[in-house]
N, C-alpha and C. Protein backbone atom coordinates (compact mmCIF):
# COMPACT_ATOMS: atom_id res chain seq x y z
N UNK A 1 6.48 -57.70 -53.70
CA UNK A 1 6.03 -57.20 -52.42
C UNK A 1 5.65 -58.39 -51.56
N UNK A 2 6.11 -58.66 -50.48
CA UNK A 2 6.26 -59.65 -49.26
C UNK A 2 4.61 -58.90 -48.57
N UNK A 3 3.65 -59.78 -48.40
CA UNK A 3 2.61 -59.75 -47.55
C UNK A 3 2.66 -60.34 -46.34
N UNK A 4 2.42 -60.06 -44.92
CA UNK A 4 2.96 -61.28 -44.37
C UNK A 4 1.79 -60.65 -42.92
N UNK A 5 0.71 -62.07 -43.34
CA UNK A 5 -0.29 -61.84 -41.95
C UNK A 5 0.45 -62.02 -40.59
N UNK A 6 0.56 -61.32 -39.43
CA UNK A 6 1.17 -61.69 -38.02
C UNK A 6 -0.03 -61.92 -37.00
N UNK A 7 -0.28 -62.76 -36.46
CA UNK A 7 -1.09 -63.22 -35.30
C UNK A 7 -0.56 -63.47 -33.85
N UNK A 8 -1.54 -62.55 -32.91
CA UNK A 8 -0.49 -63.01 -31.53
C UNK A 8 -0.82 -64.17 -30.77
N UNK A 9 -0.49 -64.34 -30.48
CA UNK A 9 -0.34 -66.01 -29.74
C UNK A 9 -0.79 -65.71 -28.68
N UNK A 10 -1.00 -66.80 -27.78
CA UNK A 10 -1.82 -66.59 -26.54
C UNK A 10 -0.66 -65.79 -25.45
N UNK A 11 -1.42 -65.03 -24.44
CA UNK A 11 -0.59 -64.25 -24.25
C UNK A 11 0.44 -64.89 -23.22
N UNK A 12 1.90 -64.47 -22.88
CA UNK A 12 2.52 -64.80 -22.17
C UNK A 12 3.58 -63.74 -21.56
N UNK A 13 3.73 -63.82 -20.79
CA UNK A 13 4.73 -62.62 -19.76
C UNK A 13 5.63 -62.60 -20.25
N UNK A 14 6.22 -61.60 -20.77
CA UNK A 14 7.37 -61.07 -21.22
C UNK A 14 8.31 -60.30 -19.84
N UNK A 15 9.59 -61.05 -19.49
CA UNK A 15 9.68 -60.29 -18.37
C UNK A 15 10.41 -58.85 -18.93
N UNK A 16 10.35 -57.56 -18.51
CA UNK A 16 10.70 -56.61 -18.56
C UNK A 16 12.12 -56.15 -19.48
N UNK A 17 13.18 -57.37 -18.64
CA UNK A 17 14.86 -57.13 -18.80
C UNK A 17 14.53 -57.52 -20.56
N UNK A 18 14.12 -59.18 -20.88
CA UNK A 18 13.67 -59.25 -22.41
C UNK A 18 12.81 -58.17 -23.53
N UNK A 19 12.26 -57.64 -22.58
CA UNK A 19 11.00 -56.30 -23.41
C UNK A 19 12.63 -55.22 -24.02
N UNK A 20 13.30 -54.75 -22.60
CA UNK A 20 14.57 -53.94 -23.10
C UNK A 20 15.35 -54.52 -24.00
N UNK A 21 16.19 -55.63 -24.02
CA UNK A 21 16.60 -56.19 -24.77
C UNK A 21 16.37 -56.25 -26.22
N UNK A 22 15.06 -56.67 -26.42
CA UNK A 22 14.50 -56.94 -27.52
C UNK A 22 14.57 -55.47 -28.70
N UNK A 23 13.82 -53.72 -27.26
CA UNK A 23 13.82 -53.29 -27.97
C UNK A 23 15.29 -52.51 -28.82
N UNK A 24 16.04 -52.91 -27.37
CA UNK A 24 17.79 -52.30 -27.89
C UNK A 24 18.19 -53.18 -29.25
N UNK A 25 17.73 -54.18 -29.49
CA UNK A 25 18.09 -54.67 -30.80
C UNK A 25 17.59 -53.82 -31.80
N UNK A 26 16.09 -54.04 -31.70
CA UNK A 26 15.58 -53.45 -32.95
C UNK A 26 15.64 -52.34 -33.20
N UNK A 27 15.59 -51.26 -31.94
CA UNK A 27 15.62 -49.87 -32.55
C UNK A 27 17.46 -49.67 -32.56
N UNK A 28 17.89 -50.61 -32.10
CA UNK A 28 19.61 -49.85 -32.41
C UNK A 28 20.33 -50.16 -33.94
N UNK A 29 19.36 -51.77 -34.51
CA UNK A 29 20.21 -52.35 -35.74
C UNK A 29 19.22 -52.05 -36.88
N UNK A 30 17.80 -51.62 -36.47
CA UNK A 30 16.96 -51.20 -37.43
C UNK A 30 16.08 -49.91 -37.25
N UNK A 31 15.83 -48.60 -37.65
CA UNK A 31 14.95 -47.68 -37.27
C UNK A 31 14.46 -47.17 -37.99
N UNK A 32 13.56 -45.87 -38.13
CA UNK A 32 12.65 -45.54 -39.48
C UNK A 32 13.90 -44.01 -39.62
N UNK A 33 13.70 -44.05 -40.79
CA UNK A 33 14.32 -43.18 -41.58
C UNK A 33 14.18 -41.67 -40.86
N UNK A 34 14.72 -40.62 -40.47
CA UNK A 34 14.16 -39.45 -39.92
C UNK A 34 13.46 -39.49 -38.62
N UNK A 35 13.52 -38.50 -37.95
CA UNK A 35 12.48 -38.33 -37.07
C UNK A 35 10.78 -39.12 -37.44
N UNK A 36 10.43 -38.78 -38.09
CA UNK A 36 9.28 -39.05 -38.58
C UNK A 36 8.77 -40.61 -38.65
N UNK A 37 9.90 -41.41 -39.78
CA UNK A 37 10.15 -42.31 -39.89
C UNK A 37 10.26 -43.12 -38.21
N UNK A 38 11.37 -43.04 -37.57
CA UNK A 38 11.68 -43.35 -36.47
C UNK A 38 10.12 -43.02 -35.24
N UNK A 39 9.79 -42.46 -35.36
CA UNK A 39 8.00 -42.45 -34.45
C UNK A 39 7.35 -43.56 -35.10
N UNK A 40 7.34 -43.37 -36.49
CA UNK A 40 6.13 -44.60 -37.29
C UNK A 40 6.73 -45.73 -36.98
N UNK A 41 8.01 -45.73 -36.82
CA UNK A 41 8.62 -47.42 -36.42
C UNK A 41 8.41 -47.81 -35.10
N UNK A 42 8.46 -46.90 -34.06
CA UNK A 42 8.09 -47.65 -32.70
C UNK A 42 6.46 -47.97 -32.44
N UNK A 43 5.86 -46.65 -33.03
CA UNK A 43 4.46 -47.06 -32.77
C UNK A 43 3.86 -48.06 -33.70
N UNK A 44 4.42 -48.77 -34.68
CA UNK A 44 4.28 -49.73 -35.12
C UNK A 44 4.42 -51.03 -34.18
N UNK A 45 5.59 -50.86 -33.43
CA UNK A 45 5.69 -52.24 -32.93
C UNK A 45 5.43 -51.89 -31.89
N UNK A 46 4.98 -51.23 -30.97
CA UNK A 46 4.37 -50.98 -29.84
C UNK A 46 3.11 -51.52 -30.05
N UNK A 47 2.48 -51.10 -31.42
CA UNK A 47 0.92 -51.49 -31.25
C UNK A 47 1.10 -53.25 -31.59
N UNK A 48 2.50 -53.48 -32.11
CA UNK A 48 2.36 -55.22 -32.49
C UNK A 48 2.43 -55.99 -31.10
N UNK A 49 2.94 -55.35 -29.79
CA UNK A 49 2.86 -55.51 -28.74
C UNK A 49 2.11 -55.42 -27.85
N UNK A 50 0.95 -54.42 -28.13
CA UNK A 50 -0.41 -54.43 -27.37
C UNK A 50 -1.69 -55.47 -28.60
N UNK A 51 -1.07 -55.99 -28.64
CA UNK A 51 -2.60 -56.88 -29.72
C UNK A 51 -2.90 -58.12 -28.90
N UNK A 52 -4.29 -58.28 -28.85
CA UNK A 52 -4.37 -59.30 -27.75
C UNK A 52 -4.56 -60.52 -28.34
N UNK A 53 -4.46 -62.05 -27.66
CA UNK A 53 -4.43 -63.43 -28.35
C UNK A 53 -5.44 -63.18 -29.70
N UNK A 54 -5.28 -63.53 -30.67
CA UNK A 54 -6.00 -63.52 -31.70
C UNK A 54 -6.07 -62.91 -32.94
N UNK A 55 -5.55 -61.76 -32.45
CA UNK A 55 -5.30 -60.43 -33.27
C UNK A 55 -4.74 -60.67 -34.45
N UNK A 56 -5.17 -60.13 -35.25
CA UNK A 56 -4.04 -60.30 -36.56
C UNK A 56 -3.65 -58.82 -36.93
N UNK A 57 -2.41 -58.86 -37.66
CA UNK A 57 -1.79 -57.46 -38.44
C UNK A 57 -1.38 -58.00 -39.67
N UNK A 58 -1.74 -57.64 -40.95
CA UNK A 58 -1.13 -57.49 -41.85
C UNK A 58 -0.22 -56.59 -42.61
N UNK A 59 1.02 -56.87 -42.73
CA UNK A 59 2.12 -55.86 -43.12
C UNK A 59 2.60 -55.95 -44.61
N UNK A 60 2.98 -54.81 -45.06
CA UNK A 60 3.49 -55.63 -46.53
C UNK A 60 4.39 -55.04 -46.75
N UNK A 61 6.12 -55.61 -47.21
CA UNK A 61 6.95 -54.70 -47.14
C UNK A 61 7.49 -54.57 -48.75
N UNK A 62 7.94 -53.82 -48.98
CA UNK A 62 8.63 -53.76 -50.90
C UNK A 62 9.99 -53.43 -50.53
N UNK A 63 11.30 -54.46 -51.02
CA UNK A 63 12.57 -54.14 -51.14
C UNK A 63 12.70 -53.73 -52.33
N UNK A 64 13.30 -52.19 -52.32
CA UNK A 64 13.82 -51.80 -53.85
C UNK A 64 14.55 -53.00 -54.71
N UNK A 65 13.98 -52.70 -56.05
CA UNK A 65 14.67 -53.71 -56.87
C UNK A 65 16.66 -52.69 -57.37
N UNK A 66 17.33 -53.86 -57.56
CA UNK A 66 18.58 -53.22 -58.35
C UNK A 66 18.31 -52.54 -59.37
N UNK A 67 18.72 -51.61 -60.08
CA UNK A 67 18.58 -51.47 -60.95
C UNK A 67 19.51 -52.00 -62.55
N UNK A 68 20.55 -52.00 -61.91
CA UNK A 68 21.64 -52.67 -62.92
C UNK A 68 20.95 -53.95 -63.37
N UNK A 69 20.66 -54.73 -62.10
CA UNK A 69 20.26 -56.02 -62.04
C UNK A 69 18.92 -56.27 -63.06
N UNK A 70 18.10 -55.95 -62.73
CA UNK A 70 16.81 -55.44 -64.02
C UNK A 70 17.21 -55.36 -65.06
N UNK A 71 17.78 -54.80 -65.39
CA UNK A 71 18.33 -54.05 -66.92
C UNK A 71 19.11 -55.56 -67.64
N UNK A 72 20.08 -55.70 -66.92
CA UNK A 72 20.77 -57.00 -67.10
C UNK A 72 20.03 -57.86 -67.70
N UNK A 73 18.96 -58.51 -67.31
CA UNK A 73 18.05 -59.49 -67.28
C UNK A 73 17.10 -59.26 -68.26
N UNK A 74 16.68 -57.56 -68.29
CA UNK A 74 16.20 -57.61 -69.44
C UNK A 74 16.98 -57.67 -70.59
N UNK A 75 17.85 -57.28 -70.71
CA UNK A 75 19.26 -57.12 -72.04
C UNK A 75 19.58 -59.30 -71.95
N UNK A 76 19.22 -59.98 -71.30
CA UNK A 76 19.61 -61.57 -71.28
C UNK A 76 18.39 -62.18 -72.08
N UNK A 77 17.30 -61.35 -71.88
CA UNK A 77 15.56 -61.62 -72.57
C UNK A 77 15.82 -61.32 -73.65
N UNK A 78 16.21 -59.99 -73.88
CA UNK A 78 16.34 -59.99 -75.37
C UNK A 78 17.16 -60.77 -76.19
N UNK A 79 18.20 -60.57 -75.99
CA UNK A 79 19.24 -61.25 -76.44
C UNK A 79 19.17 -62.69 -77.16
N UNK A 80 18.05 -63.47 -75.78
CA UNK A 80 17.82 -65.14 -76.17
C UNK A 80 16.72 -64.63 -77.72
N UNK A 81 15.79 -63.76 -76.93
CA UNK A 81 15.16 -63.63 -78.24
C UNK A 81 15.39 -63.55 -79.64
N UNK A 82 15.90 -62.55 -79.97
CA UNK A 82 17.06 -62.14 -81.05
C UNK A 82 17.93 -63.40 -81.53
N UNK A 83 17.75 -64.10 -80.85
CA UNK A 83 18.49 -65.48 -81.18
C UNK A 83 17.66 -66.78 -81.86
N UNK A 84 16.97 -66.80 -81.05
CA UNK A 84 15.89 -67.68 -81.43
C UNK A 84 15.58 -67.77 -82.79
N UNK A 85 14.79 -69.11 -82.92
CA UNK A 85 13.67 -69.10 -84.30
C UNK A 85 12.43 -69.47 -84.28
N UNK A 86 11.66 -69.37 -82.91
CA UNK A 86 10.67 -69.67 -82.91
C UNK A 86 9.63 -68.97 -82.62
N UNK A 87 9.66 -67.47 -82.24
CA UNK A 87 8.64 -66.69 -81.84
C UNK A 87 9.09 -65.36 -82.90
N UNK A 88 7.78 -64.99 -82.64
CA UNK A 88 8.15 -63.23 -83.74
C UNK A 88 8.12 -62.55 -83.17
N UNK A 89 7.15 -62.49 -81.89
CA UNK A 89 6.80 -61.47 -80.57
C UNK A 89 7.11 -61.26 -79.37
N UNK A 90 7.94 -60.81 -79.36
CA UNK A 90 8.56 -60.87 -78.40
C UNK A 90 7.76 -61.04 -76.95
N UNK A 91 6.35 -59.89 -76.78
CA UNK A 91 5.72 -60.50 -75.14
C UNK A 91 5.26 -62.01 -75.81
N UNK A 92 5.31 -62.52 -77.09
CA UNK A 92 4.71 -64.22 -76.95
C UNK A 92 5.81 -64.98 -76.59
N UNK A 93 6.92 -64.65 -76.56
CA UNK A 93 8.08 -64.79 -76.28
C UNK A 93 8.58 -65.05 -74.39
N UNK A 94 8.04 -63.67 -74.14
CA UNK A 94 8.25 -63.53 -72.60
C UNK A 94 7.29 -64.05 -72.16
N UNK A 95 6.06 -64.18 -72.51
CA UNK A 95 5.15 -65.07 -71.84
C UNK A 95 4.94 -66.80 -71.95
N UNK A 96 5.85 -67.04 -72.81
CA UNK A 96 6.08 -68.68 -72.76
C UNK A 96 7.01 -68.84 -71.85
N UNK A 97 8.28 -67.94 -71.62
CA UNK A 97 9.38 -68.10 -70.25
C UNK A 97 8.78 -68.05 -69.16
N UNK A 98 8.23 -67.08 -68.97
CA UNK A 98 7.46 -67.16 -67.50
C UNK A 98 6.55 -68.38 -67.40
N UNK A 99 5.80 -68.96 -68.46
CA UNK A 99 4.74 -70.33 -68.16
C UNK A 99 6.39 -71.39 -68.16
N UNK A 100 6.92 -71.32 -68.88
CA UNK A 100 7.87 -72.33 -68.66
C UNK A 100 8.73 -72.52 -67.46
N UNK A 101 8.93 -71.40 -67.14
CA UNK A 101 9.52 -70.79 -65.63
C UNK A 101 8.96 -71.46 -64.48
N UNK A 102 7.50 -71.40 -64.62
CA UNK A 102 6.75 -71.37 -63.42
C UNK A 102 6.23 -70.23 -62.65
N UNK A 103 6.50 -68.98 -63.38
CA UNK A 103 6.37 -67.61 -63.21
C UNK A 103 4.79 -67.52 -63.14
N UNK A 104 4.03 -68.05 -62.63
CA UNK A 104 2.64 -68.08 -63.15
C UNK A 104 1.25 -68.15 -62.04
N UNK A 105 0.55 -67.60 -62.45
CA UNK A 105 -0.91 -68.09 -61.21
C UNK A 105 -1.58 -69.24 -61.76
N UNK A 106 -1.70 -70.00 -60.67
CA UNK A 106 -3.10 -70.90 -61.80
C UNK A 106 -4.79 -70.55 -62.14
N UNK A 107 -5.33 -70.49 -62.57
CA UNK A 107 -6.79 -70.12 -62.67
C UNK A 107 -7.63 -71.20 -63.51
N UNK A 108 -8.77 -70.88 -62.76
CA UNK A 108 -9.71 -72.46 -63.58
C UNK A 108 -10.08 -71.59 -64.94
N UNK A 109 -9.84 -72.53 -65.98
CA UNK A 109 -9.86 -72.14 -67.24
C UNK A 109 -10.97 -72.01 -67.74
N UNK A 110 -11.96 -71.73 -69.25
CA UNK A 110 -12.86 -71.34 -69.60
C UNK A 110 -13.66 -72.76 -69.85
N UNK A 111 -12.99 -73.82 -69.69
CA UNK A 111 -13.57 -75.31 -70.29
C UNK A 111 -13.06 -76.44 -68.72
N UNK A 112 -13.17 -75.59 -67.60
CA UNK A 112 -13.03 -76.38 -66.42
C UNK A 112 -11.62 -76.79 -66.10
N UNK A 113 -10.44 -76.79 -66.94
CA UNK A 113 -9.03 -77.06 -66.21
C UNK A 113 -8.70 -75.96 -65.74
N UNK A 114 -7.56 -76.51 -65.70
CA UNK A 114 -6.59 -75.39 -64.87
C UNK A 114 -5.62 -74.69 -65.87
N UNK A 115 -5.47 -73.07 -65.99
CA UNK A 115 -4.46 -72.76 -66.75
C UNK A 115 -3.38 -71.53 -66.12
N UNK A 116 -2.23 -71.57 -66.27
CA UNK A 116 -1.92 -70.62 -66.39
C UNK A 116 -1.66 -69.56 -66.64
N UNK A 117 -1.37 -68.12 -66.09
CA UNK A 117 -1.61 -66.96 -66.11
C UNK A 117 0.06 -66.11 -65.52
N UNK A 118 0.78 -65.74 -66.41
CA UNK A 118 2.32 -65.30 -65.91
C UNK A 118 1.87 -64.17 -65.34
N UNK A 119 2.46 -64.23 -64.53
CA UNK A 119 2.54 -62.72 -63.42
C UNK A 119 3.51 -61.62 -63.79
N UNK A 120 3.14 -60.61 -63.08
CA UNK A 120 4.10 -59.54 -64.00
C UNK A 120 5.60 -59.37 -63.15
N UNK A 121 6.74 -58.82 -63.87
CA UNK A 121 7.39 -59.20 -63.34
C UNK A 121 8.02 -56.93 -62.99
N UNK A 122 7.42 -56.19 -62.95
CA UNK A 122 7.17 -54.97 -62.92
C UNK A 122 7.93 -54.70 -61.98
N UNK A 123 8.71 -53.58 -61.62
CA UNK A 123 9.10 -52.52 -60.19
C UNK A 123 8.28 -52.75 -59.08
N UNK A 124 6.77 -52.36 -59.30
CA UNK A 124 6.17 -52.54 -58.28
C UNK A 124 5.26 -54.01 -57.61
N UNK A 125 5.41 -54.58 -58.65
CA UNK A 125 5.11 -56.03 -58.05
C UNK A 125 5.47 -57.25 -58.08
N UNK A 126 7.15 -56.58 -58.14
CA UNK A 126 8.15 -57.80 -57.64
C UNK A 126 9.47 -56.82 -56.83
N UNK A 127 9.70 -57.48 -55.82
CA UNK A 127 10.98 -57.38 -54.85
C UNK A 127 12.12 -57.76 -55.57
N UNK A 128 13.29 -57.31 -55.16
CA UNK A 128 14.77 -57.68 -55.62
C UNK A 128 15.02 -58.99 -55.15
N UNK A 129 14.49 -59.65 -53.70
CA UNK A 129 14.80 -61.24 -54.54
C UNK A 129 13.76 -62.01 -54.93
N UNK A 130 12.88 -61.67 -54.84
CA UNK A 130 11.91 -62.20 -55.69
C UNK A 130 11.82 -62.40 -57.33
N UNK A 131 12.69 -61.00 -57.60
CA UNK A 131 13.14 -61.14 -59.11
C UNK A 131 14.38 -62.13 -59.45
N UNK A 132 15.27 -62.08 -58.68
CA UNK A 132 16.66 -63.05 -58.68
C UNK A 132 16.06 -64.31 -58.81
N UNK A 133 14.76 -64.77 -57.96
CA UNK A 133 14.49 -66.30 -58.31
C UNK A 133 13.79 -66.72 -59.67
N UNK A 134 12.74 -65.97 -59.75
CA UNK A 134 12.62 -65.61 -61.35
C UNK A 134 13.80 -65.68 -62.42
N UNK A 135 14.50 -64.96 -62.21
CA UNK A 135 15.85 -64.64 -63.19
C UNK A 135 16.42 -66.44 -63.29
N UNK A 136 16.71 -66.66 -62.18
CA UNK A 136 17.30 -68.12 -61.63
C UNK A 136 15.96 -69.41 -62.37
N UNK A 137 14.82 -69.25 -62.22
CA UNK A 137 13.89 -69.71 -63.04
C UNK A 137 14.35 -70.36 -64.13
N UNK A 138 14.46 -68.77 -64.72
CA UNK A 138 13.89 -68.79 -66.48
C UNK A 138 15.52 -69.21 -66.51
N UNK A 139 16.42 -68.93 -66.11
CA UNK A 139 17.52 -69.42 -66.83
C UNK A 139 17.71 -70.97 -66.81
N UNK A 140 17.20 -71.52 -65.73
CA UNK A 140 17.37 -72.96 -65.61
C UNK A 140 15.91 -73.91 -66.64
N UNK A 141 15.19 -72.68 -67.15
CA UNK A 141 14.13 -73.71 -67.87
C UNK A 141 14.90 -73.34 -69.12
N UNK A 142 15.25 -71.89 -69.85
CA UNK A 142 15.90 -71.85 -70.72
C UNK A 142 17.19 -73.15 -71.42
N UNK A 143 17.79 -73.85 -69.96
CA UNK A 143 18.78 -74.70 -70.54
C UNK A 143 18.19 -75.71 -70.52
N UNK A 144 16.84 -75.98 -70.47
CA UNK A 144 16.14 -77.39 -70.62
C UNK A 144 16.17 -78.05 -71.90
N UNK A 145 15.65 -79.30 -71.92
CA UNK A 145 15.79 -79.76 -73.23
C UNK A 145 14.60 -79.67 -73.85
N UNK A 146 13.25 -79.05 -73.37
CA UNK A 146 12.06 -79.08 -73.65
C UNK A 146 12.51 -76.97 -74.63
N UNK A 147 12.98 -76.46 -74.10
CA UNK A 147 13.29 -75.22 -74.23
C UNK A 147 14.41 -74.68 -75.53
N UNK A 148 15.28 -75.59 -75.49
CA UNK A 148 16.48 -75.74 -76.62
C UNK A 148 15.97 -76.02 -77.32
N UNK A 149 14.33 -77.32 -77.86
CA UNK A 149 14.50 -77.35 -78.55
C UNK A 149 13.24 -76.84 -79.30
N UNK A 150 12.45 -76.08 -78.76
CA UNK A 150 11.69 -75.04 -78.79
C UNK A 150 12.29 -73.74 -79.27
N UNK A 151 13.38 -72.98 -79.07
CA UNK A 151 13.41 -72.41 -79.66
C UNK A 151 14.75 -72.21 -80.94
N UNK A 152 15.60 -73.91 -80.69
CA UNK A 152 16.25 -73.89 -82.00
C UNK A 152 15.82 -75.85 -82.70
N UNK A 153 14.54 -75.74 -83.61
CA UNK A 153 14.25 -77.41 -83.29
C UNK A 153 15.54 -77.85 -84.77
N UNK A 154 15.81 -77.07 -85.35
CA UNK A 154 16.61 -77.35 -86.95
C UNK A 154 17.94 -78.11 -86.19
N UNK A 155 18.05 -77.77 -85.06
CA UNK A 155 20.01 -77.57 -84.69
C UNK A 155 19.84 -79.14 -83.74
N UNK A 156 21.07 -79.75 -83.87
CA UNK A 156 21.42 -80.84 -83.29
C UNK A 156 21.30 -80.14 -81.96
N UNK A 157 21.03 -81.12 -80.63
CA UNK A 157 20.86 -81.11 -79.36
C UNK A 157 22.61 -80.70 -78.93
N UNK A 158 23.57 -81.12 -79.11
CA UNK A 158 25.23 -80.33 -79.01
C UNK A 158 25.17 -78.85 -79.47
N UNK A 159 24.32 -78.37 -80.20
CA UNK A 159 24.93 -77.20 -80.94
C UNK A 159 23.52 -76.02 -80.69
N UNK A 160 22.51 -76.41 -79.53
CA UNK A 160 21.50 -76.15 -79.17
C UNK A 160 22.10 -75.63 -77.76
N UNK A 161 22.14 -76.11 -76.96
CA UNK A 161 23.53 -76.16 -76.27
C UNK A 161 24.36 -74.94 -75.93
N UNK A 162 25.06 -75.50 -76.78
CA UNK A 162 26.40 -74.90 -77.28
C UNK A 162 25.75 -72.66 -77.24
N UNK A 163 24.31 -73.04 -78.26
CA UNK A 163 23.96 -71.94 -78.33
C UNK A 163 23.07 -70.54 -77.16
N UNK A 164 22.73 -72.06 -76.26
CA UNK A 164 22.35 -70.98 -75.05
C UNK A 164 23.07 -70.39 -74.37
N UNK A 165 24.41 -71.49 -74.05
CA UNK A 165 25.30 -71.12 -73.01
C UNK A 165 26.38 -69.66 -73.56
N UNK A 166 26.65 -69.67 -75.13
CA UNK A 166 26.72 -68.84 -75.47
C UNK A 166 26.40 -67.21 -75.30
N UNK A 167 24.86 -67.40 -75.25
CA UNK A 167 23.85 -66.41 -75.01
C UNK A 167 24.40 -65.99 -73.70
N UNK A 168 23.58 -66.86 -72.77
CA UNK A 168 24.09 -66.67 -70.92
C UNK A 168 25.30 -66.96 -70.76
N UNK A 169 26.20 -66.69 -71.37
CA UNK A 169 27.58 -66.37 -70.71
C UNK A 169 27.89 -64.78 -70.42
N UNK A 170 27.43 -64.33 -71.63
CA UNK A 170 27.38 -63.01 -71.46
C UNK A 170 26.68 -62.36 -69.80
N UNK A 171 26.07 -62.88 -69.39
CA UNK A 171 24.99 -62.66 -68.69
C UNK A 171 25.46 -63.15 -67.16
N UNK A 172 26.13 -63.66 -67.35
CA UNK A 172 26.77 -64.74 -65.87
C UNK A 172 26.76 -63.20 -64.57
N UNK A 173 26.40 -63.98 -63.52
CA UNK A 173 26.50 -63.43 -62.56
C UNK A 173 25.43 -61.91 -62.13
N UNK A 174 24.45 -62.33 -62.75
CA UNK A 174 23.68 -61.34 -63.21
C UNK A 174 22.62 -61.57 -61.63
């Protein structure tokens, strides 16, 4: 979910012909769904248009996630898992990808550093590309060399390799 504070700027004359313009774009290439929909969308930006210098609006929008796409990614999680030899648990599993990822909040820890905390990666509190960069993440820490050899340390660095790309081939274009 995209949060996104808007503030108006000091004010300045909009001449009229631009006010039309502006709104023939938006309500012709974007509008609210239904009658209903379509009222909540103008009086939305009508009121983003009467806010005076200073004002703030906060909006927050959620793009449906894919669903194929999800599924995929989870069927690419498992898969590495099932492969592996270094975890038994699988969320200890998904929660070292995401810290390895960068998938993570920081928080001051119980002894004064800093630690991380993976975020969830859920329907409702991740967007469809927000998940793609994630996905794009973990696959690029997965082919690391800190990661290969974490979860195969027995296997030569060629055949470590050899064994991810294996894995994510299946997975390509996901």
């Amino acid at each position: 979910m995209a949060e996104i504070t808007l503030v108006r700027q000091d004010a300045a004359e909009i001449p009229q012909s631009n006010k039309d313009a502006a709104r023939a774009v938006l309500f012709g290439i974007v509008d609210g769904l239904g009658e209903k929909g379509r009222k909540a969308w103008r009086r939305f930006f009508n009121g983003l248009m009467r806010l005076e210098p200073g004002e703030m609006v906060e909006i927050k929008t959620h793009k449906e996630r894919v669903g194929w796409y999800h599924r995929k990614h989870m069927a690419m999680e498992q898969a590495v898992f099932e492969a592996q030899e270094r975890f038994d648990n699988f969320d200890a599993f998904r929660t070292w990808l995401k810290v390895g990822s960068g998938f993570v909040d920081w928080f001051p820890g119980p002894k004064g550093g800093v630690i991380p905390v993976p975020r969830s990666i859920s329907y409702g509190k991740l967007e469809q590309g927000d998940m793609e960069q994630v996905h794009d993440d973990m696959i690029a820490f997965l082919r690391s060399e800190h990661a290969l050899k974490t979860l195969w340390k027995h296997l030569p660095q060629t055949e470590r390799i050899a064994m991810i790309e294996t894995i994510l081939g299946d997975f390509e274009g996901c």
